[in-house]
PDB file of N, CA and C in Angstrom:
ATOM      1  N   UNK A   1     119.015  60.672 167.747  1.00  0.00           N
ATOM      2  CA  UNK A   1     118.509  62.002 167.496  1.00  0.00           C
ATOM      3  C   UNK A   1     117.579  61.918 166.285  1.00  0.00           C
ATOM      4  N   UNK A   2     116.387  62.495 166.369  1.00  0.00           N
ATOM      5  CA  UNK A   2     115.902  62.762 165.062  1.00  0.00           C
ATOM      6  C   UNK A   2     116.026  63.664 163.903  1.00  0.00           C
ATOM      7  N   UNK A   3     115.803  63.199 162.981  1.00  0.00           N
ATOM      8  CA  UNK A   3     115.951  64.009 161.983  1.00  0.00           C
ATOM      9  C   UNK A   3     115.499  65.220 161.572  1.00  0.00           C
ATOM     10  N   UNK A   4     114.658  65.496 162.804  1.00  0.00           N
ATOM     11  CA  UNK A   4     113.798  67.009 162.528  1.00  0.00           C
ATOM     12  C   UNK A   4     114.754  67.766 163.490  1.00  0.00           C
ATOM     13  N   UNK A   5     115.151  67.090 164.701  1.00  0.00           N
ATOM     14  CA  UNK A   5     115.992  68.341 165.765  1.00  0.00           C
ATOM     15  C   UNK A   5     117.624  68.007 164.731  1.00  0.00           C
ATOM     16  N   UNK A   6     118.555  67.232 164.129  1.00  0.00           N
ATOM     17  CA  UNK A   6     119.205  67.328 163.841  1.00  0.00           C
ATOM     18  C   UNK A   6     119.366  68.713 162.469  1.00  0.00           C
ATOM     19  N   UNK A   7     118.570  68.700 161.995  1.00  0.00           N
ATOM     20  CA  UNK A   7     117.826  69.696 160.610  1.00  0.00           C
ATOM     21  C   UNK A   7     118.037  71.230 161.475  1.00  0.00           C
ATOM     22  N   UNK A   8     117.088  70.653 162.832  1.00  0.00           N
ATOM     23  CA  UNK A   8     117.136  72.324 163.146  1.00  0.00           C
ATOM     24  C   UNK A   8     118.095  73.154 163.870  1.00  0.00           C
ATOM     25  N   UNK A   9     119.164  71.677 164.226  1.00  0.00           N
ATOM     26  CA  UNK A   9     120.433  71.944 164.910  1.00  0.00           C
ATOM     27  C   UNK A   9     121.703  72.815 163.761  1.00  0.00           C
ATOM     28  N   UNK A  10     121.418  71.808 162.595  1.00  0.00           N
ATOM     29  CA  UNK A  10     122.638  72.385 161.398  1.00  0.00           C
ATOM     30  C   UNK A  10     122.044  73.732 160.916  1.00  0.00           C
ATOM     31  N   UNK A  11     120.863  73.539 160.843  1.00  0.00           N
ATOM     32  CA  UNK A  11     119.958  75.516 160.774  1.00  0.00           C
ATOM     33  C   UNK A  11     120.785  76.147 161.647  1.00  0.00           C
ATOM     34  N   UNK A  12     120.207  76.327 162.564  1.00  0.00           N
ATOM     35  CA  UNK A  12     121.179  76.742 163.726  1.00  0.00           C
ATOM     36  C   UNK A  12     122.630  77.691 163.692  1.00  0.00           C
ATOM     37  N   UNK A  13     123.149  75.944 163.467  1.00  0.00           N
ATOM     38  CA  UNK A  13     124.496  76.767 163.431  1.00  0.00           C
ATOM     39  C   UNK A  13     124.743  77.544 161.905  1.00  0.00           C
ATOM     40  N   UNK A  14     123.935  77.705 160.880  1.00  0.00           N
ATOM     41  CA  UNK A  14     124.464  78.451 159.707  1.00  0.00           C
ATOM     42  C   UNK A  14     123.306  79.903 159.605  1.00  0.00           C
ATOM     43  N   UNK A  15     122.616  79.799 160.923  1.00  0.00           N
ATOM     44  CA  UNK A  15     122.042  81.036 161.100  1.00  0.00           C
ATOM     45  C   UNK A  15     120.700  80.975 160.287  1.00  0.00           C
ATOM     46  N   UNK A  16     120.204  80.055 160.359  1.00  0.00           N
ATOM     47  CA  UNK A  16     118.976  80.377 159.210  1.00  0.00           C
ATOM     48  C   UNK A  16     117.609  79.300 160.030  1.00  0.00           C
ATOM     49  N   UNK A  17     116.362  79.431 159.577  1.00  0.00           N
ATOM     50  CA  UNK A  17     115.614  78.721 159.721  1.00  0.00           C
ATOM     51  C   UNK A  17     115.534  77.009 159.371  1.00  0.00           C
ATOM     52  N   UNK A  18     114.654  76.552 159.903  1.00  0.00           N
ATOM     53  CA  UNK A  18     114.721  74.961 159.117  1.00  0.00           C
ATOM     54  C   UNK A  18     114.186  75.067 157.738  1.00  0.00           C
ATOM     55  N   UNK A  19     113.165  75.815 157.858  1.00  0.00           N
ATOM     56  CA  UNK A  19     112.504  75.721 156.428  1.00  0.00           C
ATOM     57  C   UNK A  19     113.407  76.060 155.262  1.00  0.00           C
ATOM     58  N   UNK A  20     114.265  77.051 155.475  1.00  0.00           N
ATOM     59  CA  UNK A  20     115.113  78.170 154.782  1.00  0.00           C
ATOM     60  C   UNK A  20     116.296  76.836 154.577  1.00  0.00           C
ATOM     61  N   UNK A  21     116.818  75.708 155.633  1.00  0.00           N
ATOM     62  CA  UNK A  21     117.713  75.227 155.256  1.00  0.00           C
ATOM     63  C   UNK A  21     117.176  73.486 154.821  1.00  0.00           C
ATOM     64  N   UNK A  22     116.019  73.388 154.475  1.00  0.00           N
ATOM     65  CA  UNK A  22     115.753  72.194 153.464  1.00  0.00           C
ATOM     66  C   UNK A  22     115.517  72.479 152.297  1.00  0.00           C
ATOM     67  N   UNK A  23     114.739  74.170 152.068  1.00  0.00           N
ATOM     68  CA  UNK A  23     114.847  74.118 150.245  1.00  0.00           C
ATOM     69  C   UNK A  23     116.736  74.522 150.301  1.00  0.00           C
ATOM     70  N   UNK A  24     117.470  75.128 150.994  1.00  0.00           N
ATOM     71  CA  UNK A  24     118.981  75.237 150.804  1.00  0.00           C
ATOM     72  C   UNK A  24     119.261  73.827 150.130  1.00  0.00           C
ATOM     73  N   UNK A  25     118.611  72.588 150.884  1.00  0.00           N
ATOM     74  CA  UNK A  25     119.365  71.153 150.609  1.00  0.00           C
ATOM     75  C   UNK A  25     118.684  70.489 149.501  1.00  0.00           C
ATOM     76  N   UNK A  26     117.748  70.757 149.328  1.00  0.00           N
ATOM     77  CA  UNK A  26     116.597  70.273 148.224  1.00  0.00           C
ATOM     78  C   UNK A  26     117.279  71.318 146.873  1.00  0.00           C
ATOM     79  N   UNK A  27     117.473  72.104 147.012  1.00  0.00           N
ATOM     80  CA  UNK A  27     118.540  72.843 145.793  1.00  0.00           C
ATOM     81  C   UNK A  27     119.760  72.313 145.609  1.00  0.00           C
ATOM     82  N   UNK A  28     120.384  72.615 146.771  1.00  0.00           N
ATOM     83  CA  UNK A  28     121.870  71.734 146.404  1.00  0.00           C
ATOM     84  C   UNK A  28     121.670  69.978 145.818  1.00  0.00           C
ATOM     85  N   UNK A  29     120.801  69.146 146.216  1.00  0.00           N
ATOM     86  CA  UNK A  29     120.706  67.670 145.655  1.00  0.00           C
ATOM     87  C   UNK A  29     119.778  68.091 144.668  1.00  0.00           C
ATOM     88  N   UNK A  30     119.222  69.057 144.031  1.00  0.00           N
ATOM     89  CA  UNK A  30     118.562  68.568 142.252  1.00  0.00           C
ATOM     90  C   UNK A  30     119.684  69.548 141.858  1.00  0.00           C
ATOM     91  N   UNK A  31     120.748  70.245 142.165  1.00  0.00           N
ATOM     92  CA  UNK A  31     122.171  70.807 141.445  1.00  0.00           C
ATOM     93  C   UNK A  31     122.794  69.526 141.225  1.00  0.00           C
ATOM     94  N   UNK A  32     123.153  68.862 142.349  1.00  0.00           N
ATOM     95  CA  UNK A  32     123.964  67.667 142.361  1.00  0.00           C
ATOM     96  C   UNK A  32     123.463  66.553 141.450  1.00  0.00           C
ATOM     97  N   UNK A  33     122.378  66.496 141.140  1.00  0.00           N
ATOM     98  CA  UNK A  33     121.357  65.570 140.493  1.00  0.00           C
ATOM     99  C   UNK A  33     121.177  65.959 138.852  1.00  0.00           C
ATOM    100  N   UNK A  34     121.497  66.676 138.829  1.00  0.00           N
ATOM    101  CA  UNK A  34     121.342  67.760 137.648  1.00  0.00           C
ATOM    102  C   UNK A  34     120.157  67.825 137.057  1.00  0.00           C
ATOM    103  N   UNK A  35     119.103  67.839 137.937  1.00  0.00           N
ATOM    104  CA  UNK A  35     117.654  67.951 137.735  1.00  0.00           C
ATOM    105  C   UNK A  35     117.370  69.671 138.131  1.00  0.00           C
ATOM    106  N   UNK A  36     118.088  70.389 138.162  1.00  0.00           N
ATOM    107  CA  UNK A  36     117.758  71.915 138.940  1.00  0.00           C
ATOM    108  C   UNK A  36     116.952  72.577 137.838  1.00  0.00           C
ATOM    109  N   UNK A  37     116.225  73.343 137.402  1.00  0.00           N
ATOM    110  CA  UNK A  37     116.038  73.810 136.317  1.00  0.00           C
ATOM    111  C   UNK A  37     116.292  75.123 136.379  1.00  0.00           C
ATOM    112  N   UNK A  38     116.408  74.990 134.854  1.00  0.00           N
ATOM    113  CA  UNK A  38     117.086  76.016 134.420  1.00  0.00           C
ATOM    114  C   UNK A  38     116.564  77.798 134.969  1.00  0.00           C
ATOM    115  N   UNK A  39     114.889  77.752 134.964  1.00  0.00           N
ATOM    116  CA  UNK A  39     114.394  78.967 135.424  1.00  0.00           C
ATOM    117  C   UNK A  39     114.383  78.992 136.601  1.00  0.00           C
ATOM    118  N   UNK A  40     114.869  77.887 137.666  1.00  0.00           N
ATOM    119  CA  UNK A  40     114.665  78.248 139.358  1.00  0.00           C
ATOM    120  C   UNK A  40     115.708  79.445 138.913  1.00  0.00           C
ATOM    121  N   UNK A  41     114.892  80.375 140.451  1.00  0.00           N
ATOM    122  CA  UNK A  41     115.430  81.595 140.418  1.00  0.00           C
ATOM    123  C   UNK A  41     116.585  80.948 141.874  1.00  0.00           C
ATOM    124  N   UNK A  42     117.641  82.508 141.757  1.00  0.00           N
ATOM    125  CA  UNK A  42     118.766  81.676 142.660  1.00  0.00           C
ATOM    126  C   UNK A  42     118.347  82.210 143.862  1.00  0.00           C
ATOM    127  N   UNK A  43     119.105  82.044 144.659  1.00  0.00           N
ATOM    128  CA  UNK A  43     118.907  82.311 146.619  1.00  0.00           C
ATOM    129  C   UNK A  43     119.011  83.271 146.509  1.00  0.00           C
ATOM    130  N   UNK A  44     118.430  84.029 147.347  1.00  0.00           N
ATOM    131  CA  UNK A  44     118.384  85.516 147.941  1.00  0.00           C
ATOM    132  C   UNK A  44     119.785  85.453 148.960  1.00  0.00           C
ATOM    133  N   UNK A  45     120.056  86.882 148.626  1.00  0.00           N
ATOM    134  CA  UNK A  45     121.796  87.022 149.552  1.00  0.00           C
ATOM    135  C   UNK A  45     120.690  87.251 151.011  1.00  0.00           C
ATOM    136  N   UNK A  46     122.071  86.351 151.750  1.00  0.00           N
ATOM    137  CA  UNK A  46     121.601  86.225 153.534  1.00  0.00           C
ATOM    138  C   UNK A  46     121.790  87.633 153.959  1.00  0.00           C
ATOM    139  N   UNK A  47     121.615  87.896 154.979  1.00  0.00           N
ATOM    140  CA  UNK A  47     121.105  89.320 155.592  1.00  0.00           C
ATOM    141  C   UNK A  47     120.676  90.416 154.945  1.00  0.00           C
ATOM    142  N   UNK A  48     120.918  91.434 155.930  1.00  0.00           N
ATOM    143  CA  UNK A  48     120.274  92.838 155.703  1.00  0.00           C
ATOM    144  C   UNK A  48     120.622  93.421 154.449  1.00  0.00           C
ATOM    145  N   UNK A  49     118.557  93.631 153.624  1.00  0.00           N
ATOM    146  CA  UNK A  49     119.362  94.164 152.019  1.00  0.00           C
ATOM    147  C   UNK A  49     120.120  95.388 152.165  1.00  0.00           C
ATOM    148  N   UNK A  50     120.809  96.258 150.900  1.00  0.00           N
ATOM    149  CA  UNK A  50     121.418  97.653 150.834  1.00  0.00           C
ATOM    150  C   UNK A  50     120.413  98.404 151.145  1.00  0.00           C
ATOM    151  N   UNK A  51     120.413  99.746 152.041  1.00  0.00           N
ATOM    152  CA  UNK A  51     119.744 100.393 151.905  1.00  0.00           C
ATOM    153  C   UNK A  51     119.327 101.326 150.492  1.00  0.00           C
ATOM    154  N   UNK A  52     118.218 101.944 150.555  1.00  0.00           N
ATOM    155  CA  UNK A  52     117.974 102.884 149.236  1.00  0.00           C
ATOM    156  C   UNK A  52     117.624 103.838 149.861  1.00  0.00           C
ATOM    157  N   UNK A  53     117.961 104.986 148.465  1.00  0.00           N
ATOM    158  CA  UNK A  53     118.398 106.458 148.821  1.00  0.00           C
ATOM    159  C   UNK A  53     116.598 106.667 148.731  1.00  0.00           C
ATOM    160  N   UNK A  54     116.307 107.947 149.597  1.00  0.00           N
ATOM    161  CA  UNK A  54     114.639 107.750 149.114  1.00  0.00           C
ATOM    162  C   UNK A  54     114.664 108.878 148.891  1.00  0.00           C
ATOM    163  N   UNK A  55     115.238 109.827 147.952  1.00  0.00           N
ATOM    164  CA  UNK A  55     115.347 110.255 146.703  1.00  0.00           C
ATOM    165  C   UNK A  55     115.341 109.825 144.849  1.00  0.00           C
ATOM    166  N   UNK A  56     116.105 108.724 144.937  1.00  0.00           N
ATOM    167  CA  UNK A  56     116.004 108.183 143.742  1.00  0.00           C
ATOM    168  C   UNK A  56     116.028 106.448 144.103  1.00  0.00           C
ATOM    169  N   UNK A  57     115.598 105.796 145.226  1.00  0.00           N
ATOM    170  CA  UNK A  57     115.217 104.681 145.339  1.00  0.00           C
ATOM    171  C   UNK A  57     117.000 103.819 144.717  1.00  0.00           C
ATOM    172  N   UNK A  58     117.900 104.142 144.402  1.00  0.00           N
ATOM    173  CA  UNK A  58     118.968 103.381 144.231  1.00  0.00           C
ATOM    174  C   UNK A  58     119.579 103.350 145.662  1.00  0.00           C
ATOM    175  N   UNK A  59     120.064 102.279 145.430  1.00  0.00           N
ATOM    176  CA  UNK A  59     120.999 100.931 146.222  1.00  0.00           C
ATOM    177  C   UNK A  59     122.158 101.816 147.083  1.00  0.00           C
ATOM    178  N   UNK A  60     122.527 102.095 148.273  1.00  0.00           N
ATOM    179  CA  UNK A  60     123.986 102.333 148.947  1.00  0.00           C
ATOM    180  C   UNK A  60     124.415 101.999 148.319  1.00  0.00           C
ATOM    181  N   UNK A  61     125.819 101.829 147.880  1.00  0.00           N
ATOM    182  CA  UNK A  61     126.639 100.595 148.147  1.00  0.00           C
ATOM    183  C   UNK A  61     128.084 100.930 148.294  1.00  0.00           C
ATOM    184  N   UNK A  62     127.816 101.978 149.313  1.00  0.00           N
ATOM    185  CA  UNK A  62     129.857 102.625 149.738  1.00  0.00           C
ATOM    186  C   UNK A  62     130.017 100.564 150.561  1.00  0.00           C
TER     187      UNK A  62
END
């Protein structure tokens, strides 16, 4: 198997794109590496954001 359909197989099953799951792995090995820096910003939470009230633009969050 190659390494590009195996990539897009483990995507796959964790619901996400390939692209979305090599910077996932390219983050986790410079964490593991302890090369991450300090200002990378962190992952965006997976799915659908909170909605906002469009009255005062704040967050649901019952």
């Amino acid at each position: 198997m190659r390494p590009g359909t195996a990539l897009a197989r483990w995507a796959a099953d964790d619901l996400r794109r390939a692209n979305a799951q090599i910077g996932f792995l390219l983050r986790r090995a410079l964490t593991d590496a302890g090369r991450m820096p300090g200002a990378a910003a962190r992952l965006p939470r997976r799915g659908r954001p909170p909605e906002q009230s469009p009255e005062t633009g704040d967050t649901d969050t019952d």
